[in-house]
Protein backbone atom coordinates (compact mmCIF):
# COMPACT_ATOMS: atom_id res chain seq x y z
CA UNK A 1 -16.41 16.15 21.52
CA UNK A 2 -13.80 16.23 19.23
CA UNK A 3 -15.61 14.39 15.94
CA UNK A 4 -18.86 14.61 14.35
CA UNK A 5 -20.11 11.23 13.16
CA UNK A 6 -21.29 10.52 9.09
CA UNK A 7 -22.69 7.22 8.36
CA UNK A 8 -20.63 5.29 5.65
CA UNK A 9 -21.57 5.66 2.18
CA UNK A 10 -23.28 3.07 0.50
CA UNK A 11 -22.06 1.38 -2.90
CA UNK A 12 -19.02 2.66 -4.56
CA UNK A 13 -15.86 1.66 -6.82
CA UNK A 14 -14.30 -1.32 -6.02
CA UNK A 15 -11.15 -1.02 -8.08
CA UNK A 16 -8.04 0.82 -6.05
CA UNK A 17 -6.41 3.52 -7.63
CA UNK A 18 -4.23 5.06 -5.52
CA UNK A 19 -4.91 9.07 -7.06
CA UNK A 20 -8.84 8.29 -6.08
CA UNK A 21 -8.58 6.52 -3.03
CA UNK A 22 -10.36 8.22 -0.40
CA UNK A 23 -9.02 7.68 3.32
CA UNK A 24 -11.70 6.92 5.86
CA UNK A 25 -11.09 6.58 9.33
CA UNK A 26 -13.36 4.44 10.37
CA UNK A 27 -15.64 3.98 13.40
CA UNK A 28 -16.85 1.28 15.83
CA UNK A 29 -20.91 2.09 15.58
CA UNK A 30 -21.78 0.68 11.99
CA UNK A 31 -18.75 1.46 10.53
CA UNK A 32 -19.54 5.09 9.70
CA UNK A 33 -16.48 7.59 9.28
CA UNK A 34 -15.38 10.22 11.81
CA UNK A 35 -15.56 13.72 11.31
CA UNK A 36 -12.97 16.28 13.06
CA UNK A 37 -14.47 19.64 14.56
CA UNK A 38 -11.40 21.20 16.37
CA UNK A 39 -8.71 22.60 13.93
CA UNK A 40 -5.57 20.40 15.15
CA UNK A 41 -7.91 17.01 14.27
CA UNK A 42 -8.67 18.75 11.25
CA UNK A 43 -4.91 18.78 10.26
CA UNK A 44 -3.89 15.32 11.56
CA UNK A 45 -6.85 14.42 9.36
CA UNK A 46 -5.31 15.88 6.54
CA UNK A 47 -1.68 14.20 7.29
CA UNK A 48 -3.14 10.75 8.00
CA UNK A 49 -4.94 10.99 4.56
CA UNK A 50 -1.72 11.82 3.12
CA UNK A 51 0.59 9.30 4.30
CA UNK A 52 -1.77 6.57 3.97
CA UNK A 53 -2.00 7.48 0.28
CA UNK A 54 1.81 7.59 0.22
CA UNK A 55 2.45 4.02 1.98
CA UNK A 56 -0.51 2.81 -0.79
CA UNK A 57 1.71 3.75 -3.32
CA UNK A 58 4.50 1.93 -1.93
CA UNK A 59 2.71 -1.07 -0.80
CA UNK A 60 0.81 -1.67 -4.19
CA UNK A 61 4.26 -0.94 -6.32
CA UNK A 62 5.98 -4.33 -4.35
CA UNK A 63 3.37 -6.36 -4.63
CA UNK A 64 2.82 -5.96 -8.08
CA UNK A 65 6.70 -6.93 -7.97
CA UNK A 66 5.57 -9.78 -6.09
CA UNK A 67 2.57 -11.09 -9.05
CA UNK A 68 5.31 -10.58 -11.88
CA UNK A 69 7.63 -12.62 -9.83
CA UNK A 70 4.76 -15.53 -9.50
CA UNK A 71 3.74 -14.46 -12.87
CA UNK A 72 6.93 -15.15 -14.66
CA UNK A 73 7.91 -18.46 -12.51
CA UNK A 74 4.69 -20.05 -14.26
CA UNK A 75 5.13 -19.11 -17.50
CA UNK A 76 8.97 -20.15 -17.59
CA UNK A 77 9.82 -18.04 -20.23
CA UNK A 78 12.89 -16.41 -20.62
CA UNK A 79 13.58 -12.95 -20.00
CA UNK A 80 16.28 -10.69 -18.01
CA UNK A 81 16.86 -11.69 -14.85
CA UNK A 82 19.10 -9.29 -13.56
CA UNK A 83 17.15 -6.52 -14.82
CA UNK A 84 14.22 -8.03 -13.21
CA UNK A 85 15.80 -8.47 -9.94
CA UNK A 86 17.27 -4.72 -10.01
CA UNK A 87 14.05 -3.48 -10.23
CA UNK A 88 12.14 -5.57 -7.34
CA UNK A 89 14.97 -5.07 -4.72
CA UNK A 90 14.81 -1.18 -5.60
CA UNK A 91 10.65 -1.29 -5.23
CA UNK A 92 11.21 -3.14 -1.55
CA UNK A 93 14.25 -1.40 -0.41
CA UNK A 94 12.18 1.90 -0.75
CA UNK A 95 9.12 0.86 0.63
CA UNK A 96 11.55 -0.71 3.42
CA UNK A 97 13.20 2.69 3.56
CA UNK A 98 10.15 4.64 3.94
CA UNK A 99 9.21 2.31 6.68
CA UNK A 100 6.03 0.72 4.83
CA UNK A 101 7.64 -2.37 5.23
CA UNK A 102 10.05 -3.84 8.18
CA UNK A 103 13.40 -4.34 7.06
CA UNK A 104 13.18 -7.97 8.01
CA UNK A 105 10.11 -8.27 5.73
CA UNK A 106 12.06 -6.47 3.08
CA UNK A 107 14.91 -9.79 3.47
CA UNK A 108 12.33 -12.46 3.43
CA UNK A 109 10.37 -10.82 -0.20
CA UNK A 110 13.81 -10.57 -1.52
CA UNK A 111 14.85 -13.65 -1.24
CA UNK A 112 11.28 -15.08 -2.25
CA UNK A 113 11.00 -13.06 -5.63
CA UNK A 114 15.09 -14.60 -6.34
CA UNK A 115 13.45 -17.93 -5.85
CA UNK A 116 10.85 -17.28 -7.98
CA UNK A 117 13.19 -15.72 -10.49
CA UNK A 118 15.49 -18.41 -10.76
């Protein structure tokens, strides 16, 4: 056996902040977390916790893009466009880059935050 098994913790934070956000893998019997024993798990542990923190970062960063887009299409009020669109196709092109998001996905959030824009 390869894992040792915890039962979840009960309560906690709901907010997400992506410095504090602990990485469970999580587990079919009552939704408990697995533990790793042997010292390769251990380490894939470690990376999984990592990267997952990592595509957070990404993932939260365009769709806050995303709510100013909405944000700003509601309020009608005028501000820079261009500067505006500079920054949201540089926050999906990187999470597209560092394969968080398909590139096709990437197209499709592009074009919706121009539509909002405009």
């Amino acid at each position: 056996m390869n894992y040792l098994f915890f039962p979840p913790k009960l309560g906690g934070n709901r907010g997400v902040d992506v410095s504090d956000v602990e990485i469970r893998i999580p587990n079919l019997l009552n939704g408990g977390v697995i533990m790793p024993i042997i010292k390769s798990a251990k380490k894939k542990l470690r990376q999984d916790k990592k990267r997952t923190r990592n595509n957070l970062r990404y993932e939260l960063a365009f769709k806050k893009v995303l709510d100013q887009a909405k944000k700003h299409k509601k309020a009608d009020k005028a501000f820079k466009k261009s500067e505006f669109l500079k920054n949201a196709y540089s926050v999906i092109d990187k999470a597209a880059k560092v394969k968080v998001i398909h590139k096709n996905k990437a197209a499709r959030l592009k074009a919706r935050v121009s539509k909002f824009v405009q």
